[in-house]
Structures are given as structure tokens and as C-alpha cells.
N, C-alpha and C. Protein backbone atom coordinates (compact mmCIF):
# COMPACT_ATOMS: atom_id res chain seq x y z
N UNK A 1 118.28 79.65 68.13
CA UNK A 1 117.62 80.89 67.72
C UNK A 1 117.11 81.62 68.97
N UNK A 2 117.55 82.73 68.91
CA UNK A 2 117.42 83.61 70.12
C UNK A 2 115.70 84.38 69.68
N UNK A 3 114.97 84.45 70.85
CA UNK A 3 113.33 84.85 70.43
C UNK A 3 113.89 86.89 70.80
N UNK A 4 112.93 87.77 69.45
CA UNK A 4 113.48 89.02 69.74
C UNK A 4 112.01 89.04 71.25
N UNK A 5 112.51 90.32 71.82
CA UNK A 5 111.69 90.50 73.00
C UNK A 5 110.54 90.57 72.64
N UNK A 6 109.53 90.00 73.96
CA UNK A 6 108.05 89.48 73.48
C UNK A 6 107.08 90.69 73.70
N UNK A 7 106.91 91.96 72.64
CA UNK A 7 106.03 92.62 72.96
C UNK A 7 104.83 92.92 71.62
N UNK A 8 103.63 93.08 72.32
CA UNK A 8 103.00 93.68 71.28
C UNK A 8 102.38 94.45 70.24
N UNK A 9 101.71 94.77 69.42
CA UNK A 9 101.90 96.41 68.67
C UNK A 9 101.28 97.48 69.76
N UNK A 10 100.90 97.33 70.49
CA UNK A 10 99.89 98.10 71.93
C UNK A 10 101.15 98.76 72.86
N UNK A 11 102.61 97.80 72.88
CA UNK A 11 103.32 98.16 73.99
C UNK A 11 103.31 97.30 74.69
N UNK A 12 102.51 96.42 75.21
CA UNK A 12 101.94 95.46 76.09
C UNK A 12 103.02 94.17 75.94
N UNK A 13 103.10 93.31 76.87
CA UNK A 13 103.68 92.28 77.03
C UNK A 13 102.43 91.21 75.61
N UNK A 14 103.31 90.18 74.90
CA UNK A 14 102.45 90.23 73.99
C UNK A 14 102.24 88.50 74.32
N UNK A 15 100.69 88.15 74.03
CA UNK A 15 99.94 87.44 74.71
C UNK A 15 99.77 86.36 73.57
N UNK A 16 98.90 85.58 74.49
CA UNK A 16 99.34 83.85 73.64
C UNK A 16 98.28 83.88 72.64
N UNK A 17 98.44 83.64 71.01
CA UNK A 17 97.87 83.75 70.61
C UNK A 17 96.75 82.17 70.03
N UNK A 18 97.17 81.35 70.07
CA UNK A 18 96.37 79.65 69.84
C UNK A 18 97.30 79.29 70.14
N UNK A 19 96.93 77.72 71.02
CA UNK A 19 97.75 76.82 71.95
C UNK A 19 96.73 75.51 71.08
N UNK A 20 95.87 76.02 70.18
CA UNK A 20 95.08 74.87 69.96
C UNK A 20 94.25 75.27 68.95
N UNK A 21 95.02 75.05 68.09
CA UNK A 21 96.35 74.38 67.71
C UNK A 21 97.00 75.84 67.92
N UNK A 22 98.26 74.74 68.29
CA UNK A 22 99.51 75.65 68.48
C UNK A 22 100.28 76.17 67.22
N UNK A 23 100.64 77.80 67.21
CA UNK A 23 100.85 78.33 66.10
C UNK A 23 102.13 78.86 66.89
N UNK A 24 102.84 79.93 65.83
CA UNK A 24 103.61 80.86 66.15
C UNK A 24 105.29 79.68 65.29
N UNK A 25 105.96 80.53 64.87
CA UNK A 25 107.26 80.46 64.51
C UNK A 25 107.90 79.66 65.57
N UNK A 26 107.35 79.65 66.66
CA UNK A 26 108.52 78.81 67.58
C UNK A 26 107.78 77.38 67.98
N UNK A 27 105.99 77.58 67.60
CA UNK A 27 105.32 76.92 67.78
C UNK A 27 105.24 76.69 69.56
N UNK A 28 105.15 77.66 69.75
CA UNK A 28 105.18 77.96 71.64
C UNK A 28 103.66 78.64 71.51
N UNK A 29 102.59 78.95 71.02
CA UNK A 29 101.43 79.43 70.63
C UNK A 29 101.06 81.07 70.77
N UNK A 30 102.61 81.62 70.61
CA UNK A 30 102.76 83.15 70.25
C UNK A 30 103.07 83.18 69.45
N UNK A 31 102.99 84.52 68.74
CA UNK A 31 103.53 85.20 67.49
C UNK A 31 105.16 85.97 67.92
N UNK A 32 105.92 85.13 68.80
CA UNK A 32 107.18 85.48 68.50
C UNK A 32 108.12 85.01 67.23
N UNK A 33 109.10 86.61 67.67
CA UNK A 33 110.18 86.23 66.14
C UNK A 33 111.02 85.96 66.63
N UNK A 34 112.35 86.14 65.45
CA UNK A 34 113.27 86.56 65.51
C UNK A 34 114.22 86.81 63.97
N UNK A 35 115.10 86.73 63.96
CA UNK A 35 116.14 87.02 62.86
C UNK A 35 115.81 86.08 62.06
N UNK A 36 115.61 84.56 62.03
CA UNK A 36 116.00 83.61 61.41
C UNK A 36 114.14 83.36 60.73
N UNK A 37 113.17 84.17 61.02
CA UNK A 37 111.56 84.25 61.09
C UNK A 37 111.51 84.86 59.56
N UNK A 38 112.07 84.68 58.51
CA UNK A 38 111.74 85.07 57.33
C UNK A 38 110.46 86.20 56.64
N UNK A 39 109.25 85.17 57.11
CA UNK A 39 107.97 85.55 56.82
C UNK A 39 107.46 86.39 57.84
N UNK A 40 108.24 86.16 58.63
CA UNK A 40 107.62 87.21 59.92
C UNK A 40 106.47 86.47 60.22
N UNK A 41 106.24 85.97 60.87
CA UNK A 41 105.15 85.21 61.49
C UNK A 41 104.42 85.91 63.07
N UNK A 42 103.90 87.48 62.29
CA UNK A 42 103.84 88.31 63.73
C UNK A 42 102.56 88.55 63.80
N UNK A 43 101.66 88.74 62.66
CA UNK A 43 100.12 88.92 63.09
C UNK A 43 99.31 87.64 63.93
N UNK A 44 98.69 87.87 64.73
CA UNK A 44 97.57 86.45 65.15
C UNK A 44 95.80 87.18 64.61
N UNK A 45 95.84 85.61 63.78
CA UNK A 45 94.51 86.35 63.05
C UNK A 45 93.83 85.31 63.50
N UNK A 46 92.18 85.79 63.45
CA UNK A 46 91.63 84.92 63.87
C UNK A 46 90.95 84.01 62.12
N UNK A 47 90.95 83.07 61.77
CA UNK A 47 90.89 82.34 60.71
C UNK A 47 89.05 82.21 60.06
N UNK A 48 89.03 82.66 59.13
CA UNK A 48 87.76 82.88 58.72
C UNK A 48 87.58 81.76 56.97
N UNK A 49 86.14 81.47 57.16
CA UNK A 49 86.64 80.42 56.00
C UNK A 49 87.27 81.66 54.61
N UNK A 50 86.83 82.87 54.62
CA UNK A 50 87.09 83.59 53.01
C UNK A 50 88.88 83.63 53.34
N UNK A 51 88.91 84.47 54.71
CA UNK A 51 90.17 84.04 54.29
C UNK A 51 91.22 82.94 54.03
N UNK A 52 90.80 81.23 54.81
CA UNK A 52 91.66 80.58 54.11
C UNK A 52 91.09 80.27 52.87
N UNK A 53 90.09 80.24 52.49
CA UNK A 53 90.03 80.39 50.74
C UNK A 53 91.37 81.09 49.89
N UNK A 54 91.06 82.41 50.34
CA UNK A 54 92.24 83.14 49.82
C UNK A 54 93.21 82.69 49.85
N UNK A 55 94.12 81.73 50.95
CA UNK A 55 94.99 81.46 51.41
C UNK A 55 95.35 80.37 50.45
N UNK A 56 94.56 79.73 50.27
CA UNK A 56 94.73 78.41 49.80
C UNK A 56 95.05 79.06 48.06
N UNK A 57 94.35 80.23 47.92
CA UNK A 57 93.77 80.47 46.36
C UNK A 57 95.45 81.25 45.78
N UNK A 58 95.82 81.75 46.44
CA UNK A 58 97.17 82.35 46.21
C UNK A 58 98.48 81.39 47.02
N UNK A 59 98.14 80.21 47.49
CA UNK A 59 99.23 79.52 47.16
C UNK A 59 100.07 78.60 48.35
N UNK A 60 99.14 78.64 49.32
CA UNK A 60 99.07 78.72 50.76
C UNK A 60 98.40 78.18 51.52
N UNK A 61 98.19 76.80 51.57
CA UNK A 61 97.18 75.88 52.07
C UNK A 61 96.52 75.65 53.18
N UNK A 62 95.93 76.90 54.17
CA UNK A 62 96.21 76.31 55.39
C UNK A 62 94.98 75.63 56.04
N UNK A 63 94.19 74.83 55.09
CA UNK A 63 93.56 74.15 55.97
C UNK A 63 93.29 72.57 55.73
N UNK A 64 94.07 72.40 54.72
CA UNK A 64 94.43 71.15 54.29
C UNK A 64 94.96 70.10 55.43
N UNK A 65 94.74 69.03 56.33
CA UNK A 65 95.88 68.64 57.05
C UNK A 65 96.68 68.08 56.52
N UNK A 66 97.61 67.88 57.08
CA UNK A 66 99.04 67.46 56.81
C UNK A 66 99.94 66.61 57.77
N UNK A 67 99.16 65.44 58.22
CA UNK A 67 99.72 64.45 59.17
C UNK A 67 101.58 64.70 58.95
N UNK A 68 101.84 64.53 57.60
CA UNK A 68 103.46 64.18 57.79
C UNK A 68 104.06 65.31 58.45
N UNK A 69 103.71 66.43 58.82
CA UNK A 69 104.26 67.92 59.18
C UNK A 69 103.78 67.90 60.79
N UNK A 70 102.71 67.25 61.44
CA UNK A 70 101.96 67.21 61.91
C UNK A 70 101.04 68.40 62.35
N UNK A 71 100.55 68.77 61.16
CA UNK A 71 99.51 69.93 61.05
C UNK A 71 98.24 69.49 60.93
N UNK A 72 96.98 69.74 61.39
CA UNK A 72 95.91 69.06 61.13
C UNK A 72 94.77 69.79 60.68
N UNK A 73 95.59 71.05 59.87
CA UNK A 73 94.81 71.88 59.65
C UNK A 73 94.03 72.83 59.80
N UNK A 74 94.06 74.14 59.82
CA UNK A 74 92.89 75.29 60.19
C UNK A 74 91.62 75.27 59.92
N UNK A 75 90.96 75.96 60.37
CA UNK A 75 89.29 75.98 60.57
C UNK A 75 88.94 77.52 60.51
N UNK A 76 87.83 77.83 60.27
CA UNK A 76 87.16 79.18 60.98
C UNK A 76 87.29 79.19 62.00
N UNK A 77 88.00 80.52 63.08
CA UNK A 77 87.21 80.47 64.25
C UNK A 77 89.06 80.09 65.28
N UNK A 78 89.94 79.59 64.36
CA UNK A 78 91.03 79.03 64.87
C UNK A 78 92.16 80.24 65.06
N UNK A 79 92.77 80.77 65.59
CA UNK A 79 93.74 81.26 66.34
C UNK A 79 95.39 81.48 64.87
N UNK A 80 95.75 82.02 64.70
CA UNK A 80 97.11 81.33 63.98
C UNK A 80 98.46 82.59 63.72
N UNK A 81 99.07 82.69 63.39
CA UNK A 81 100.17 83.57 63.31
C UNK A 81 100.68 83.75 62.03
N UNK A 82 100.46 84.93 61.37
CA UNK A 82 100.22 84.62 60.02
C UNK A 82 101.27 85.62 60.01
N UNK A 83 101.97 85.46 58.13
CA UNK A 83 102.72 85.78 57.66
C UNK A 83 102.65 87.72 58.10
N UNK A 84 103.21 88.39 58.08
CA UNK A 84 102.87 90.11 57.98
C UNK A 84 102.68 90.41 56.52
N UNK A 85 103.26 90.25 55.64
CA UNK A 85 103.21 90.69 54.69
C UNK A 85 101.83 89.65 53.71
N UNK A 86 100.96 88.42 54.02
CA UNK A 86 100.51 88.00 53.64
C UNK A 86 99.27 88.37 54.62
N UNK A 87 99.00 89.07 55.46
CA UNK A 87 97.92 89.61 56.11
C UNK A 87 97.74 90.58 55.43
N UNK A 88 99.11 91.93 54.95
CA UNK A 88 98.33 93.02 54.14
C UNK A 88 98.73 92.33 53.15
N UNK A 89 98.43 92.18 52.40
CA UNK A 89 97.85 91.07 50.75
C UNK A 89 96.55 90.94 50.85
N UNK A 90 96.02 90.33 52.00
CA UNK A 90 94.48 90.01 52.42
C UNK A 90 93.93 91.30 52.25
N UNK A 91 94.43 92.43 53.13
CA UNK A 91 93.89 93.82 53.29
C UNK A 91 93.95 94.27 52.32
N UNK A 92 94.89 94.09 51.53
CA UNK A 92 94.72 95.22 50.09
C UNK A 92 93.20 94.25 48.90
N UNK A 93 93.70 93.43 49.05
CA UNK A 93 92.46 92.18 48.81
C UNK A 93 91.43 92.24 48.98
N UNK A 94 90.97 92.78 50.29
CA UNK A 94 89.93 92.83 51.08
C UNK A 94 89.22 91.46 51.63
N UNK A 95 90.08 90.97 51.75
CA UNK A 95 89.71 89.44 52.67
C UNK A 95 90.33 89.04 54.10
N UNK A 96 91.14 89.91 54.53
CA UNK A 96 91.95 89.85 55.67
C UNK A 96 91.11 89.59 56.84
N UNK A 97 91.59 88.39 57.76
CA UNK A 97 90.78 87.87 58.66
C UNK A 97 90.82 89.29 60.29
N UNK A 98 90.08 88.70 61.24
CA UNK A 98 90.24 89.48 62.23
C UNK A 98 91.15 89.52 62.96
N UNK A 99 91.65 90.22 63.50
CA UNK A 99 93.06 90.70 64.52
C UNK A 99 93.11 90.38 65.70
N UNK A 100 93.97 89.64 66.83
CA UNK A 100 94.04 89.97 68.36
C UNK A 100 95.11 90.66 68.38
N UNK A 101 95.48 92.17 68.38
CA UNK A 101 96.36 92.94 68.79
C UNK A 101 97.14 92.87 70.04
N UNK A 102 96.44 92.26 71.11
CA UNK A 102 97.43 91.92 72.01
C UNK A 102 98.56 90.65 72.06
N UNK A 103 98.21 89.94 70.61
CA UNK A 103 99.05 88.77 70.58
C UNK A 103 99.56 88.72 69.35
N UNK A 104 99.41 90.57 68.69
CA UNK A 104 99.99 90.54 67.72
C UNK A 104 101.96 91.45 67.79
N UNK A 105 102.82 90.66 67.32
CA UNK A 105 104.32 91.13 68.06
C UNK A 105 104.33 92.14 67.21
N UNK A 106 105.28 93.23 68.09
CA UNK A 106 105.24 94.68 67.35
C UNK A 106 106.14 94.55 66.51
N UNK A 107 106.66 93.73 65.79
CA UNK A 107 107.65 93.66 64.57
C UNK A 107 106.63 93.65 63.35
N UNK A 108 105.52 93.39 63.95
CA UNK A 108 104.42 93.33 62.29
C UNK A 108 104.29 94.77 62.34
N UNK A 109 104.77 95.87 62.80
CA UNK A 109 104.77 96.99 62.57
C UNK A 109 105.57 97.33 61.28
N UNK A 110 106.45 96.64 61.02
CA UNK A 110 108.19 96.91 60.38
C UNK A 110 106.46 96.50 58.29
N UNK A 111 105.80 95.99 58.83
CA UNK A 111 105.19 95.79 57.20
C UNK A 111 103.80 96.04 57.25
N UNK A 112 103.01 96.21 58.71
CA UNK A 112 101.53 96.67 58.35
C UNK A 112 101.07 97.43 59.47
N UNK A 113 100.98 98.70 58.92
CA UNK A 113 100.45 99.82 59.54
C UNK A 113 99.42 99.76 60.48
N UNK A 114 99.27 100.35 61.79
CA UNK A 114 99.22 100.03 62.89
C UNK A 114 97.70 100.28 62.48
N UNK A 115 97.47 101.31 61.88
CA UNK A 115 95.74 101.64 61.48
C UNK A 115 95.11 100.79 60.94
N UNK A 116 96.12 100.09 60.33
CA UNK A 116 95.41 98.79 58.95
C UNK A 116 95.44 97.82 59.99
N UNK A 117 96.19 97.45 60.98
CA UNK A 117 95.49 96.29 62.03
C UNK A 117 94.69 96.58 62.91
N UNK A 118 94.58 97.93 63.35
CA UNK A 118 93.11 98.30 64.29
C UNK A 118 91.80 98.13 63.39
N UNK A 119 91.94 98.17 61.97
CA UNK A 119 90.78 97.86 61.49
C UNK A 119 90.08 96.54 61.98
N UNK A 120 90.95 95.78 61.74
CA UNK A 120 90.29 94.26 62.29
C UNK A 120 90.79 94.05 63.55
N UNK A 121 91.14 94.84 64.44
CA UNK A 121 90.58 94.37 65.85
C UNK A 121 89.52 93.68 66.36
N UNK A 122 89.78 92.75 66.91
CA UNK A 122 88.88 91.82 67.44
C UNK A 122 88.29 92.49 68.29
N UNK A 123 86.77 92.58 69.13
CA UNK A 123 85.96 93.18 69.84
C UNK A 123 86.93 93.20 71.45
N UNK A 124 87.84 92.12 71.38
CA UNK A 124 88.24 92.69 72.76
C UNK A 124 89.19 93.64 72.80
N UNK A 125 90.08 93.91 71.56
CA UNK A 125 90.89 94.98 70.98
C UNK A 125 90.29 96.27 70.85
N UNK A 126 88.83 96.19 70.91
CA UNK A 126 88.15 97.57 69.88
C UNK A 126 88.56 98.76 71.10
N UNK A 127 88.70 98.21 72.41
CA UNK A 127 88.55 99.59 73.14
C UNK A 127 90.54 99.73 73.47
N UNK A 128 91.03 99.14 73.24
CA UNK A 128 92.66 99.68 73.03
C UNK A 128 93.06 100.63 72.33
């Protein structure tokens, strides 16, 4: 699987989003894609308990661990690369966690509007 080029919704070379735990589709701890990335795994949100509530509540477990996968589970406060189209779900919801826009890949453009992720810009995002 070929990774599409690593940039982020800013323009910017797009930056590591959790190494710890390590997230991202390639599990390299970016939110890179590519073709074969279904869910699009392009936002990096930062993990709040309402939203994995939500997560868990519509169908989506992510803080359960899961030794056999070797996942050990999310937390508040944790880093992760979340679906695009299951971030605006959150937003229309109104539970959508906070944003790092610089480690978010500009393919989450192709399903959530660039305004609807400056909302939750993270404080180091706010002045981008």
C-alpha cells in the first residue's frame, strides 16, 4: 500500500499525531492514507471521555483494551486518528472531541468541512 502524500488541512507538511499509543492507518503515529484506508482514518482528535462514550455508544469501542489486537485502549487526553466521517457524526451530535489540525491529513477535507474542524482546534491550532 502506497501512503497518498503526507500533507495537512493547513497545507503544511502533516505532523505526528500519537506515537503513544500509536495510531494512524499505517500505525506509523500519523493520520496518513491511502486508497486501501476505507474509513479514512484522517482526523487526529484529541480523546475526551464524552466522546469515547459516544464512541463506544454508537458502536465503536475505543477504550476497551484488546490484548488479542494489541490495543490497550484509549483514555482522555490520548492522541488518535479517527474515522472522517465518524468525527462529523460527533459534530452533528455535538460530542466531537478536539482537533490537532496540523496532524490532521487534508483528505479529511474530501468529508468535513474545513470550518467544522477549526471549530475544535486545539489551542495550538487556534492561531492558524
Amino acid at each position: 500500500m502506497e501512503k497518498d502524500p503526507s500533507f495537512n488541512v493547513l497545507g503544511g507538511p502533516l505532523a505526528t499525531c500519537s506515537t503513544a499509543p500509536v495510531t494512524g492507518f499505517f500505525r506509523n503515529g500519523a493520520c496518513d492514507t491511502c486508497a486501501a484506508d476505507n474509513g479514512s482514518h484522517t482526523v487526529c482528535a484529541e480523546m475526551t471521555a464524552e466522546f469515547l462514550a459516544y464512541s463506544k455508544y454508537v458502536g465503536n469501542d475505543l477504550s476497551t483494551p484488546r490484548p488479542e489486537f494489541g490495543f490497550a485502549g484509549l483514555n482522555p487526553g490520548d492522541g488518535w486518528c479517527l474515522c472522517a466521517s465518524r468525527f462529523l457524526q460527533a459534530h452533528d451530535e455535538g460530542c466531537a472531541p478536539r482537533v490537532n489540525l496540523a496532524a490532521t491529513h487534508v483528505r479529511a477535507l474530501e468529508i468535513v468541512p474545513i470550518d467544522v474542524l477549526r471549530l475544535y482546534a486545539t489551542d495550538d491550532d487556534s492561531a492558524l
